[in-house]
Protein backbone atom coordinates (compact mmCIF):
# COMPACT_ATOMS: atom_id res chain seq x y z
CA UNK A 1 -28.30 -55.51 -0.81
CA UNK A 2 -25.81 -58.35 0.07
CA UNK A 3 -26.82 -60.98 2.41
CA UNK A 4 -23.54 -60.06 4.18
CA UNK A 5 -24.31 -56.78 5.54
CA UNK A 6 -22.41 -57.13 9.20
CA UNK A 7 -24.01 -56.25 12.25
CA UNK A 8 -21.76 -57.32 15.73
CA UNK A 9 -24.50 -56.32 17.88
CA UNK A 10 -27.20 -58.84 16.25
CA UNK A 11 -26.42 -60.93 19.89
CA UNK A 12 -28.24 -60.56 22.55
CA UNK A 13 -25.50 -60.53 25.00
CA UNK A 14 -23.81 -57.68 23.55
CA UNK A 15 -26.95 -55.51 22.87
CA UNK A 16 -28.45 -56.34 26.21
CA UNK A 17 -24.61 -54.84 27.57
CA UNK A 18 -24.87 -52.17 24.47
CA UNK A 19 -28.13 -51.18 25.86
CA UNK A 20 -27.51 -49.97 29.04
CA UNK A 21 -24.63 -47.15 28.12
CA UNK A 22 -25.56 -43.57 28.23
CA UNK A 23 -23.19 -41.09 27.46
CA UNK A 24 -19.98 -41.70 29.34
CA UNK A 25 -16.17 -40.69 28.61
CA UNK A 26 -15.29 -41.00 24.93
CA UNK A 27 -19.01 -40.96 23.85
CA UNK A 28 -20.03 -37.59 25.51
CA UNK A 29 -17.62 -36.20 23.04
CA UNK A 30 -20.23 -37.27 19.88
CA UNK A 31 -23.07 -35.81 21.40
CA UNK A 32 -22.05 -33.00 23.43
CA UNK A 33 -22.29 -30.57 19.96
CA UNK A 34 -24.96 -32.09 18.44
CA UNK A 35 -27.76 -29.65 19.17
CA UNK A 36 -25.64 -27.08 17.86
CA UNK A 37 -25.23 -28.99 15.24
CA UNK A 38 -28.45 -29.47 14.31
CA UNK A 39 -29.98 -26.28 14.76
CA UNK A 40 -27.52 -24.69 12.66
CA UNK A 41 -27.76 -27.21 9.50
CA UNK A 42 -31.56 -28.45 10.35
CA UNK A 43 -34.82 -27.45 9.08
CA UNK A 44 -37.54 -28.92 10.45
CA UNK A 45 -38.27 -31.44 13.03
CA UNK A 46 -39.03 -35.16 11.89
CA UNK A 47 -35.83 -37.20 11.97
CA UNK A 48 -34.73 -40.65 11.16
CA UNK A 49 -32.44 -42.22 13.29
CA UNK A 50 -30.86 -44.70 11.22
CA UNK A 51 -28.70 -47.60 12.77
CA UNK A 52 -30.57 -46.44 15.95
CA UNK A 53 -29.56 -49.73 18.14
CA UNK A 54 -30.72 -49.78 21.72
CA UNK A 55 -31.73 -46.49 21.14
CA UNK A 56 -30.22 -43.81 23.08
CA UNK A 57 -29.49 -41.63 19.75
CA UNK A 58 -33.15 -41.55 19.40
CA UNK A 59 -34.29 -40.40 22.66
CA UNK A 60 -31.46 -37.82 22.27
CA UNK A 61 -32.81 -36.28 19.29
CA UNK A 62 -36.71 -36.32 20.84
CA UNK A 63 -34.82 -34.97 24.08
CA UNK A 64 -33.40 -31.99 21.33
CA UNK A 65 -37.26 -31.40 20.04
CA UNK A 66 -37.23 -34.04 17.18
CA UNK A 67 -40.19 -36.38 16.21
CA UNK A 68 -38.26 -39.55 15.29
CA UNK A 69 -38.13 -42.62 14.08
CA UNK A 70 -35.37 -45.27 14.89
CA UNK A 71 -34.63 -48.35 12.80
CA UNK A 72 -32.16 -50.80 13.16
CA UNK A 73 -31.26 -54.35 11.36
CA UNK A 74 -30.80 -56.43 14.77
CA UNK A 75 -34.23 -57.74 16.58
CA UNK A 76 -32.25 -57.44 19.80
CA UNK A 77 -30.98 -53.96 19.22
CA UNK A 78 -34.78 -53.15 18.39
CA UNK A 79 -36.00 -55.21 21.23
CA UNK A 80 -34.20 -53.38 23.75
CA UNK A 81 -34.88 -50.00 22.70
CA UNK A 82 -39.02 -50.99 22.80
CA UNK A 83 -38.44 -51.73 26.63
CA UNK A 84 -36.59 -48.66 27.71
CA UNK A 85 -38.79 -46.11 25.45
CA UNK A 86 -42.11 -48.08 24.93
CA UNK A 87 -43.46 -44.97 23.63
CA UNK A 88 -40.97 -44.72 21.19
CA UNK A 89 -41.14 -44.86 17.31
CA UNK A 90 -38.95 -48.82 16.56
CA UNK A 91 -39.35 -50.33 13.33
CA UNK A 92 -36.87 -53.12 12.38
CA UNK A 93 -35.55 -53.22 8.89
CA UNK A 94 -34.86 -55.90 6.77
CA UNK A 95 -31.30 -55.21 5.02
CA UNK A 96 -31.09 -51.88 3.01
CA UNK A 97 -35.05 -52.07 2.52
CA UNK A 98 -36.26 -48.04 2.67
CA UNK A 99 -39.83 -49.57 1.19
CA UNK A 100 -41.93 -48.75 4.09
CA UNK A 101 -40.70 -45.14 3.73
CA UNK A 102 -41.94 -42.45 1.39
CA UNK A 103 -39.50 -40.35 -0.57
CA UNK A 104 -39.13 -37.10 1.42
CA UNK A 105 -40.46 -38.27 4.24
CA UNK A 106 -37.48 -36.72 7.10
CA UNK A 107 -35.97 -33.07 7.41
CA UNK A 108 -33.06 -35.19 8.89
CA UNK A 109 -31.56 -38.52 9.03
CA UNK A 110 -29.12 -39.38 11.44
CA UNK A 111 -26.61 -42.53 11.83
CA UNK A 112 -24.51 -42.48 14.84
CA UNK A 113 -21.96 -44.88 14.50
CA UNK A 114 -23.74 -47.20 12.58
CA UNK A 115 -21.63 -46.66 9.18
CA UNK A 116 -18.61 -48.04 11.98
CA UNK A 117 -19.84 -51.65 11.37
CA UNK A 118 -21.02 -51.66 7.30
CA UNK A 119 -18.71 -53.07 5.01
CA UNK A 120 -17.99 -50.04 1.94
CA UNK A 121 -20.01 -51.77 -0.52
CA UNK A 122 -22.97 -51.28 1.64
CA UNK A 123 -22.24 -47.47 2.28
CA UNK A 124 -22.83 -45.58 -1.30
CA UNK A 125 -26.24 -47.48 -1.43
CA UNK A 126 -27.13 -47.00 2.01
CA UNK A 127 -26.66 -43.58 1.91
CA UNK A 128 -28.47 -43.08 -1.37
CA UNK A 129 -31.03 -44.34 0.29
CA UNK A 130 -30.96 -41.86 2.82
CA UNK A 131 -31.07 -39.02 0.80
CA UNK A 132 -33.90 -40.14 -0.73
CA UNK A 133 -35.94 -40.06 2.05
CA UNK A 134 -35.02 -36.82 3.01
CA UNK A 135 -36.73 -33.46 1.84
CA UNK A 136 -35.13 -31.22 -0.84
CA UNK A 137 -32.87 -29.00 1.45
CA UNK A 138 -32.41 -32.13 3.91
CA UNK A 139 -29.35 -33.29 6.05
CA UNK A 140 -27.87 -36.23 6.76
CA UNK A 141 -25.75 -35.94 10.12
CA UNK A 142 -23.25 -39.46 9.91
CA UNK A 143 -20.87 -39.74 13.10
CA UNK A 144 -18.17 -42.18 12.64
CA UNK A 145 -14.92 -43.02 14.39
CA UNK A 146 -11.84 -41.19 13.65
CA UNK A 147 -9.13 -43.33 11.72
CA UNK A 148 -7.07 -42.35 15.31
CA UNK A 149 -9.57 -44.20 17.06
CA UNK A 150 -7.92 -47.09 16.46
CA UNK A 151 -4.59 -46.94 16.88
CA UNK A 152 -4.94 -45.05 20.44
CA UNK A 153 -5.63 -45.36 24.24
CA UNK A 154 -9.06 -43.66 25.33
CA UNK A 155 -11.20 -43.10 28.40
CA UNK A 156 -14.16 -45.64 26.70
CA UNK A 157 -11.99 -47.72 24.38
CA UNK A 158 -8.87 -49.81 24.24
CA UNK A 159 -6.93 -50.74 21.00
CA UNK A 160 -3.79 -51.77 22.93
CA UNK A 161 -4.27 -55.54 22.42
CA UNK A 162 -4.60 -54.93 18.18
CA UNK A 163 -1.70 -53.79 16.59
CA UNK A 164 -2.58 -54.89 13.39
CA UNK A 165 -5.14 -51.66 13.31
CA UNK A 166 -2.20 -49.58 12.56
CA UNK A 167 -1.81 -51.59 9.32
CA UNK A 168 -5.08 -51.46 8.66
CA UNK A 169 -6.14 -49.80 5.05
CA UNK A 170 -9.75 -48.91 3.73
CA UNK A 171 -12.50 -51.91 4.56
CA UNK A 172 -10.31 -53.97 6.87
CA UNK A 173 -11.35 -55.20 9.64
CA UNK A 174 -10.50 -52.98 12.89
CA UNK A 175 -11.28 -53.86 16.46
CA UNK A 176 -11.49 -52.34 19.97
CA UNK A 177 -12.78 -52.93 23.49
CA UNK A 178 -15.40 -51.19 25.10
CA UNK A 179 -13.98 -49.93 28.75
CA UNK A 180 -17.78 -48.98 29.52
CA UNK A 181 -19.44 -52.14 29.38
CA UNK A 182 -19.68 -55.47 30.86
CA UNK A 183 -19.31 -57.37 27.32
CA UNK A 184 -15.35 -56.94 27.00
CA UNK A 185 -15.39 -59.39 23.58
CA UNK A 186 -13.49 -57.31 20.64
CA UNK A 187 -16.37 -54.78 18.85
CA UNK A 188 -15.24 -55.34 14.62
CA UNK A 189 -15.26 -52.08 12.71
CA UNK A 190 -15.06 -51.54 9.19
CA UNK A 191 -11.89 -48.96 8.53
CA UNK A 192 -12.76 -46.04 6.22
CA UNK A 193 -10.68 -42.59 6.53
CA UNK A 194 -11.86 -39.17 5.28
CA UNK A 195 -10.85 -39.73 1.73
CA UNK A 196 -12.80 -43.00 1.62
CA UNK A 197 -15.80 -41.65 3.13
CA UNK A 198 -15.23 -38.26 0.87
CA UNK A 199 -15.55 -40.51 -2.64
CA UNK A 200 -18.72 -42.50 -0.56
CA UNK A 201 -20.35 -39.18 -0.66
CA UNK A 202 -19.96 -38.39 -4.05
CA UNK A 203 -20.95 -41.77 -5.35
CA UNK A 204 -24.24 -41.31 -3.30
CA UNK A 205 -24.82 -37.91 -4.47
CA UNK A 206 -23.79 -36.10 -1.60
CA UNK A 207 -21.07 -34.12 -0.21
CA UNK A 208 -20.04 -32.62 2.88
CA UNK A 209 -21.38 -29.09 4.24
CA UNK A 210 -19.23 -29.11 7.01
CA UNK A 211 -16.92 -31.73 8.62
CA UNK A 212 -16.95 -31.76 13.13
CA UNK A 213 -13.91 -33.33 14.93
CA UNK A 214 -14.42 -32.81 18.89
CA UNK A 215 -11.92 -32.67 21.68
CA UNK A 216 -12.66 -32.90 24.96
CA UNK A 217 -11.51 -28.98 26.05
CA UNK A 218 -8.45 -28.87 28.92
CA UNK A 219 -10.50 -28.26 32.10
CA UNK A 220 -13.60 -30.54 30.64
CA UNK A 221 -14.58 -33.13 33.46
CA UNK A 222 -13.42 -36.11 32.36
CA UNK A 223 -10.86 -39.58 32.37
CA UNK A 224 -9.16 -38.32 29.28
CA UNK A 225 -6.76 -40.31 27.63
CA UNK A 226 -5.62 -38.68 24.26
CA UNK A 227 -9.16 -36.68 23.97
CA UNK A 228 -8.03 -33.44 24.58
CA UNK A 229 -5.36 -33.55 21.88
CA UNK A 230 -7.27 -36.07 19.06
CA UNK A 231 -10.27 -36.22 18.34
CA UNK A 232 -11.81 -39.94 18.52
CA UNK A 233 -15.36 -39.00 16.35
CA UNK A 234 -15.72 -37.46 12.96
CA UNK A 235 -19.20 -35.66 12.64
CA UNK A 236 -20.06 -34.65 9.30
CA UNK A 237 -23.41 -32.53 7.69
CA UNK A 238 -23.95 -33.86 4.23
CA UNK A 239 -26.41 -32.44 1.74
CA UNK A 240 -27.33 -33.19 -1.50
CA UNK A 241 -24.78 -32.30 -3.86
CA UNK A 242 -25.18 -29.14 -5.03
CA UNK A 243 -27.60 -27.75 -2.34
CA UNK A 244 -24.60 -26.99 -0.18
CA UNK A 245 -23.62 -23.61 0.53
CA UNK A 246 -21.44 -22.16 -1.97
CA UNK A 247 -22.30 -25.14 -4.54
């Protein structure tokens, strides 16, 4: 793996702000279907939470009956997460190193929004990686920002000040602002659209079993913006290619 892999919350400023979010506004929207989700795709119950930052994904899925594991590349990310869940399962990874894992080890690995901020060179082997450590039959549940995410106006997010994001093409640089912290500095994102992501899969030997895009519904509590009518998150199920229904 490259030396370059890009992490914007390896500061402790930001993931000591990152840290203390929840699930307000926009973000309510990636989680509110996951348990759904997962029991209709998922098998079994020890997950990897890949990517797992301050690590509110994590206690999600042990909240949704999941043993897991979280790892993340940033000591501060990692750091945080030990000292709200000090019973928790942490383990900071070194770039792209799986080593300390066994082959076959999950019945699901999960990255939610991590593949945001990892430049497309890092994604087929990343993801690879993944697979590998997940039993035959396995998912991998990836939540990423919609492309619309950046070019919009949303109850957690602001992209008003970047205009260049509508020019933006595959691996550019994209950036917003997070409404819902007290760190306001730009958050860089990597740009990759469905048909990007789509060929990602197949180089890493997977493909997509089904593909989420939630809206926020019309009378759902709620500062929306343009989340009733776009959807700002992309959730999709991969599975090893050819263990997908219908493969």
């Amino acid at each position: 793996m490259s030396d370059a892999f890009l992490n914007v919350y390896a500061d402790r400023r930001r993931a000591e702000s990152y840290a203390r979010l929840e699930f307000p506004g926009t973000y309510a929207l990636a989680f509110r279907d996951l348990p759904g989700i997962l029991a209709a795709h998922v098998e079994g119950r020890r997950a990897l939470d890949f990517g797992c930052g301050a690590g509110r994904s994590t206690r999600f899925l042990r909240a949704c009956g999941f043993e897991v594991t979280g790892v993340d590349i940033s000591p501060e990310m990692i750091s945080e997460a030990r000292v709200r869940d000090p019973h928790g399962d942490y383990r900071l990874m070194a770039n792209g190193d799986f080593g300390e894992f066994a082959a076959g080890s999950y019945d699901v690995a999960t990255a939610v929004f991590t593949f945001d901020n990892i430049p497309m060179v890092e994604k087929t082997p990343l993801l690879a990686g993944l697979g590998r450590l997940t039993t035959p039959g396995a998912r991998i549940v990836l939540i990423v920002s919609s492309p619309e995410l950046y070019i919009h106006e949303w109850a957690s997010f602001s992209t008003a000040d970047f205009p260049e994001n509508w020019r933006a093409g595959p691996g550019d640089t994209v950036q917003t602002v997070m409404k819902d912290v007290e760190d306001r500095r730009p958050v860089d994102d990597v740009y990759c659209p469905d048909d990007s992501y789509r060929a990602i899969f197949e180089a890493a030997g997977l493909a997509a079993e089904e593909v989420y895009r939630p809206l926020a519904g019309p009378d759902e509590p709620g500062d929306w913006v343009h989340e009733t009518e776009i959807a700002p998150w992309v959730i999709y199920v991969l599975a090893q290619r050819g263990q997908q229904p219908g493969a």
